[in-house]
Protein backbone atom coordinates (compact mmCIF):
# COMPACT_ATOMS: atom_id res chain seq x y z
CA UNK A 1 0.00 0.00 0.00
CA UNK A 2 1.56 3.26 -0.77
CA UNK A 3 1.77 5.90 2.01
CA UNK A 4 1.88 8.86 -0.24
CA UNK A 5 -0.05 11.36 -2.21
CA UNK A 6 1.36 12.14 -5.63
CA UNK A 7 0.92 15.62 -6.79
CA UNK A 8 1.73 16.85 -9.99
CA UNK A 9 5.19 18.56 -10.66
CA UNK A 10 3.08 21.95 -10.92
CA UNK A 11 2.42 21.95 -7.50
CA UNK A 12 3.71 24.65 -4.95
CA UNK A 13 6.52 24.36 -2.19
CA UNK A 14 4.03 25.68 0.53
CA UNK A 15 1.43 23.40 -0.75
CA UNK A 16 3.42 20.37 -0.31
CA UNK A 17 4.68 21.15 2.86
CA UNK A 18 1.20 21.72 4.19
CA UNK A 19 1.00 18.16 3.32
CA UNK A 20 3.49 17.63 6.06
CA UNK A 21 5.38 14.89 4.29
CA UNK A 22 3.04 12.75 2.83
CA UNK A 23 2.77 14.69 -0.89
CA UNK A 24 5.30 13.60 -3.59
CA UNK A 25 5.47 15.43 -6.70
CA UNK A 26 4.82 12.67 -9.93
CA UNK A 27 4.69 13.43 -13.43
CA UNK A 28 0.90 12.33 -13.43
CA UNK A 29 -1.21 12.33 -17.07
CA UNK A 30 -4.08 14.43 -15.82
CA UNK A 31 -5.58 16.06 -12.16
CA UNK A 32 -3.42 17.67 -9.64
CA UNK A 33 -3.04 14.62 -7.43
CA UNK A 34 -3.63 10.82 -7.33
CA UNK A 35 -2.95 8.02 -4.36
CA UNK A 36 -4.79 4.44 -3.59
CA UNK A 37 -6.83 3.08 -0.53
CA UNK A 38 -6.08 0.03 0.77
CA UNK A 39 -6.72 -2.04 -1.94
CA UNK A 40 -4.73 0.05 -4.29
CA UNK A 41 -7.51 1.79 -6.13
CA UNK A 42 -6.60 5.02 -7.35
CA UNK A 43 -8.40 8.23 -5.95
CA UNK A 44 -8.38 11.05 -8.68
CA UNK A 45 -7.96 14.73 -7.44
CA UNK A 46 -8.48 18.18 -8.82
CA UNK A 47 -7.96 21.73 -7.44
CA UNK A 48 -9.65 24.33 -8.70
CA UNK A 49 -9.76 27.95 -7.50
CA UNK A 50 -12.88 29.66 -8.23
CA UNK A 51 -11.66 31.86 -10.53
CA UNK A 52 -10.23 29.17 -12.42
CA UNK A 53 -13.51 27.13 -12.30
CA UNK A 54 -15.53 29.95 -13.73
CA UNK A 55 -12.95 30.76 -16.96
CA UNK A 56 -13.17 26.96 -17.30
CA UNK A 57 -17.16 26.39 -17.04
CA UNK A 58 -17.63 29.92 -19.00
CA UNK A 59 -14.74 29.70 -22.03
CA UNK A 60 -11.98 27.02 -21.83
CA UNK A 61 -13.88 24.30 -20.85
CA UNK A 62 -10.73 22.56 -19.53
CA UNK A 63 -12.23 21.23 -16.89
CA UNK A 64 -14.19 19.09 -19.10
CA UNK A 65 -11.62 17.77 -20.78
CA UNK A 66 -9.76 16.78 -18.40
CA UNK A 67 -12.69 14.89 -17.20
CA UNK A 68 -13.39 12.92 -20.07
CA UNK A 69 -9.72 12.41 -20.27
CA UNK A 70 -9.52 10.99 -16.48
CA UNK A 71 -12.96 9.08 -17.93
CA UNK A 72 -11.01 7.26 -20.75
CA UNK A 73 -8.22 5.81 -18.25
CA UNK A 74 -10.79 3.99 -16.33
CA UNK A 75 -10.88 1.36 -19.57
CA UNK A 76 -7.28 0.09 -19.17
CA UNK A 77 -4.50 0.28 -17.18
CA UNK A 78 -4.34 3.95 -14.95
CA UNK A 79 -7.65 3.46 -14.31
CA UNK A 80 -9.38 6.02 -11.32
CA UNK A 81 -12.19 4.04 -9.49
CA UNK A 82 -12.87 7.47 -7.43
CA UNK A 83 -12.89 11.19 -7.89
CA UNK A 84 -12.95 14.40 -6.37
CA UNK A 85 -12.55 18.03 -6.78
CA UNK A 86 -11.61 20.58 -4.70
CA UNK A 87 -13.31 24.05 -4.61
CA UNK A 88 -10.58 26.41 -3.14
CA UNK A 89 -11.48 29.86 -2.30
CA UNK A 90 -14.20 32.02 0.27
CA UNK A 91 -17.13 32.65 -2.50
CA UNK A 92 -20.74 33.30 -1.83
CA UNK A 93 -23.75 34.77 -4.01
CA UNK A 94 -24.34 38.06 -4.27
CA UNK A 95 -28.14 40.32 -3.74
CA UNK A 96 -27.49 40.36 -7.96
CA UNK A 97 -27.27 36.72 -8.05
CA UNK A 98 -23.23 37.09 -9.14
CA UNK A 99 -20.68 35.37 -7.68
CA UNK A 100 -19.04 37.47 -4.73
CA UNK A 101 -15.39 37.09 -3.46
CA UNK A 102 -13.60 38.66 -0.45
CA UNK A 103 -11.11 40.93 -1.99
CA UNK A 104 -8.19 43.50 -0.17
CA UNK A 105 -9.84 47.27 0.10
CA UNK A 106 -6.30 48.95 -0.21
CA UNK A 107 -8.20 52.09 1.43
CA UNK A 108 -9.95 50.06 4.17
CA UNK A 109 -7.47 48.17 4.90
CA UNK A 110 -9.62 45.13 5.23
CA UNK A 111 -11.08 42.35 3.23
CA UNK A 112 -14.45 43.37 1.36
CA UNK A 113 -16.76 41.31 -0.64
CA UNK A 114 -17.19 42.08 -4.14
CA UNK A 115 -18.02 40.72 -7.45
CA UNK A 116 -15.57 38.34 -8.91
CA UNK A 117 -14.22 39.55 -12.16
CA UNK A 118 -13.71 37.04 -15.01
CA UNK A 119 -10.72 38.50 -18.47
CA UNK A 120 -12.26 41.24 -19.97
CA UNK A 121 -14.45 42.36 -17.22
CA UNK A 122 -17.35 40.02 -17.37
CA UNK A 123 -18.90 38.52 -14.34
CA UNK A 124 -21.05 35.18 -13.53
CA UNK A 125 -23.60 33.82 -11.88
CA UNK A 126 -23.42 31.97 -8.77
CA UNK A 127 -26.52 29.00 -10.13
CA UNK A 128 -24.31 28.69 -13.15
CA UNK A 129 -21.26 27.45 -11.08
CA UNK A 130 -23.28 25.86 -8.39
CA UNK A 131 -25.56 23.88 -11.02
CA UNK A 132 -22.06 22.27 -13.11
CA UNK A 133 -21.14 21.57 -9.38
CA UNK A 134 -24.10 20.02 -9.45
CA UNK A 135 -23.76 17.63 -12.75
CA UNK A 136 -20.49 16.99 -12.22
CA UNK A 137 -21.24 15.72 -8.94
CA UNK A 138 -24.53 13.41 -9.70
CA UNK A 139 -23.86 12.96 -13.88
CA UNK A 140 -20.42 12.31 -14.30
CA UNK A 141 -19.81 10.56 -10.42
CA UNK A 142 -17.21 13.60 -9.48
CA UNK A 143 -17.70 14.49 -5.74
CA UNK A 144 -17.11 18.10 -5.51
CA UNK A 145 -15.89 19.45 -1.90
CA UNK A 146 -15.37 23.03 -1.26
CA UNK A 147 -12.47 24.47 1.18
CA UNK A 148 -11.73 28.32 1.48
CA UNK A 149 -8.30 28.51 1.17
CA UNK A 150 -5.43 26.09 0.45
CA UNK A 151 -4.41 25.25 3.92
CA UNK A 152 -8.22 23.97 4.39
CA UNK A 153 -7.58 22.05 0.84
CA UNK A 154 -4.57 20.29 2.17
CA UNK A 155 -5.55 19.43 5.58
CA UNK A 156 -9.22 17.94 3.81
CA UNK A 157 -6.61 15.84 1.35
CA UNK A 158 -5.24 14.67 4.30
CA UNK A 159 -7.93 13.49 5.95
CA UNK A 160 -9.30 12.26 2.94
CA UNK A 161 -6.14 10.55 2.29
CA UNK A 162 -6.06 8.44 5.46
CA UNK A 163 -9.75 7.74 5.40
CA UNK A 164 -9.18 5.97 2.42
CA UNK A 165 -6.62 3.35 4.03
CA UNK A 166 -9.48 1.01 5.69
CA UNK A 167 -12.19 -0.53 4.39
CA UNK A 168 -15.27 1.12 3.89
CA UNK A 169 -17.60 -1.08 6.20
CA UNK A 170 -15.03 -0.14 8.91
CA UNK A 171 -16.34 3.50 8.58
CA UNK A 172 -19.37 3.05 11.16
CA UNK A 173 -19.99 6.52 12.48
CA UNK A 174 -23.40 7.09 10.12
CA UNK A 175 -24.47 3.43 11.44
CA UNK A 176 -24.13 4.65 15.13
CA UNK A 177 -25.75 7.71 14.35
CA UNK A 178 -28.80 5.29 12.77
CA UNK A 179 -28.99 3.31 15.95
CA UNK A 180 -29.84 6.85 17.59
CA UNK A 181 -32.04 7.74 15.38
CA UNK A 182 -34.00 4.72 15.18
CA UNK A 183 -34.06 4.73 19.42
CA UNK A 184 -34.99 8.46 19.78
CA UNK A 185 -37.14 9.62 16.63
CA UNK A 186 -38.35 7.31 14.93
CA UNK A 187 -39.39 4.90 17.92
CA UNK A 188 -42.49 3.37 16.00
CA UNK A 189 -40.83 2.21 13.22
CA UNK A 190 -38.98 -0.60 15.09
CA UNK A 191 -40.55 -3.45 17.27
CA UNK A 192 -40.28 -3.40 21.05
CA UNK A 193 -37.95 -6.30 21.38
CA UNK A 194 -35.62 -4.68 18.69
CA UNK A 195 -35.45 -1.19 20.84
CA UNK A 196 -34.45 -3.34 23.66
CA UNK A 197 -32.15 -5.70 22.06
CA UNK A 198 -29.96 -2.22 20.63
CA UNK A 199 -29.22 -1.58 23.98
CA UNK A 200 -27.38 -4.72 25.06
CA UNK A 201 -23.72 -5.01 25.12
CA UNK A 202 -22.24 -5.52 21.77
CA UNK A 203 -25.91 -5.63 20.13
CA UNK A 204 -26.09 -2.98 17.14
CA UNK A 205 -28.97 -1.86 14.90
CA UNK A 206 -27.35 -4.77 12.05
CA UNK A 207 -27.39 -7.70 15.04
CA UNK A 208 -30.61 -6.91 16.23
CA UNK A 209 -32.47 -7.65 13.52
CA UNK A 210 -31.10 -11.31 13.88
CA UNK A 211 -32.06 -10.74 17.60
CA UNK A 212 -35.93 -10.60 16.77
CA UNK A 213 -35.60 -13.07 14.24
CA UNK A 214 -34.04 -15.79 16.99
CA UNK A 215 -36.74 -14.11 19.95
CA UNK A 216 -39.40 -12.30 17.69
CA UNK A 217 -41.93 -14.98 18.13
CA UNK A 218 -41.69 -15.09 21.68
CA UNK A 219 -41.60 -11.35 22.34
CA UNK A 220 -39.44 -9.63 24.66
CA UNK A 221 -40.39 -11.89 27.32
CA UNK A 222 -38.87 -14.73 25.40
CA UNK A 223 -35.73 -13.10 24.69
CA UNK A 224 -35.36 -11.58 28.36
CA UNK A 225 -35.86 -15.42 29.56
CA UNK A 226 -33.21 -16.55 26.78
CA UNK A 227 -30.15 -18.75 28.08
CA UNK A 228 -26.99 -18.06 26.87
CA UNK A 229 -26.88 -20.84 24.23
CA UNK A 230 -29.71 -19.64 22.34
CA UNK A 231 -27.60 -16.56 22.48
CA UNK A 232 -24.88 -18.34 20.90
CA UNK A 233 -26.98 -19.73 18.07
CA UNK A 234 -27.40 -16.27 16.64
CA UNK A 235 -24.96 -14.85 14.01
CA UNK A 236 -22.24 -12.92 15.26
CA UNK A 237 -23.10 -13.40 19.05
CA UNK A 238 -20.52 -15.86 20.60
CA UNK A 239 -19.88 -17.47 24.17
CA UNK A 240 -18.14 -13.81 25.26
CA UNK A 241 -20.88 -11.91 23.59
CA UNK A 242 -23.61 -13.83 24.88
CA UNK A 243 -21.63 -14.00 28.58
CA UNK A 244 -21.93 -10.58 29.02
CA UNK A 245 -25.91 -10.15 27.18
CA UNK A 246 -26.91 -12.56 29.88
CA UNK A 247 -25.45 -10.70 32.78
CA UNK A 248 -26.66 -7.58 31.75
CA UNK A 249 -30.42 -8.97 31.23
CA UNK A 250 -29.68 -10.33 34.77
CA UNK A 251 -28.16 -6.93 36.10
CA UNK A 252 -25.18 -8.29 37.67
């Protein structure tokens, strides 16, 4: 597995040390960075100020391109199984609808929002940028995250990075926040015996549904009166698991 993320050789001293060791320069074909998870798939990345992003939607269409390029690499060897974008920059709509930026007010002395200026003068709208966010995101699979500045780029890279290196079923935090859910709001949608079973050592929202299938018959008199090898006959409940399930039932 490689510990690294390879950037390409455009990439700046003070972005790469904001890595803090972990970025590589690599002359890579297209995107600003690449590395692999744990089962070496490659992760596909591109920065994008907003500036840049605008000249790109509006005239180059660059961006594109080097989508459909990334695309093509996906049919052979090089292939990226996962992509992302980041948004870099503090931007918010305007009352007109236009894109606003913070900009330096030489006379203020201070930051100021203001229009953001594309060559020539010409400015854009904020639903035109936010809606090919949009379709690049849900169309062509791209998921789009948006930082303001390129310290907050490098340290979401980062975390991105390591996040990556397990597997994804080890990534539990939405299931825990399901098993709250389903306890405090949405209370009817569950059985009785299912509530009860969630709260048991070592019994999640996944095991409990094996937990009414074993007692559901029975109610939750049936499964409070359970011994501890009917415990053991359920998936993914052994003679520890079912050790402790007993003595809590019991309240010892």
């Amino acid at each position: 597995m490689s510990n690294l993320i390879y950037l390409s050789t455009e990439t700046t001293d003070s972005y790469l040390k904001l890595l803090g060791g972990i970025g590589s320069r690599l002359p890579i074909t297209e995107g600003d960075g690449v590395f692999f998870n744990y089962r070496q798939k490659s992760i596909w990345v591109e920065r994008k100020r907003i500036l840049d992003l605008c000249i790109c939607v509006c005239y180059s269409h660059r961006l594109n391109s080097q989508v459909r390029r990334m695309q093509s690499q996906g049919q052979g060897e090089g292939q990226y199984d996962w992509a992302y974008l980041f948004v870099e920059d503090l931007w918010r709509p305007g009352a007109d609808g236009l894109i606003e930026i913070q900009k330096w007010n030489p006379t203020t002395r201070k930051r100021e929002w203001g229009p953001l200026e594309l060559p020539g003068g010409s400015h854009v709208e904020y639903a035109r940028i936010d809606n090919y966010l949009n379709t690049l995101e849900v169309v062509e699979g791209i998921t789009v995250k948006r930082v303001n500045s390129e310290k907050e780029s490098a340290k979401a890279l980062i975390d991105l990075f390591h996040w990556w290196q397990k597997p994804i079923e080890d990534h539990n935090s939405t299931r825990q926040w399901q098993r709250q859910r389903v306890v405090g709001n949405y209370v009817g949608q569950v059985s009785l015996l299912r509530r009860w079973a969630m709260e048991l050592p070592g019994v999640g929202n996944d095991l409990s549904a094996r937990v009414e299938e074993k007692f559901g018959s029975g109610g939750v008199v049936s499964m409070v009166l359970a011994e501890k090898r009917e415990w053991m006959e359920i998936e993914g409940i052994g003679k520890g698991k079912a050790e402790k399930i007993r003595k809590e039932i019991a309240g010892e």
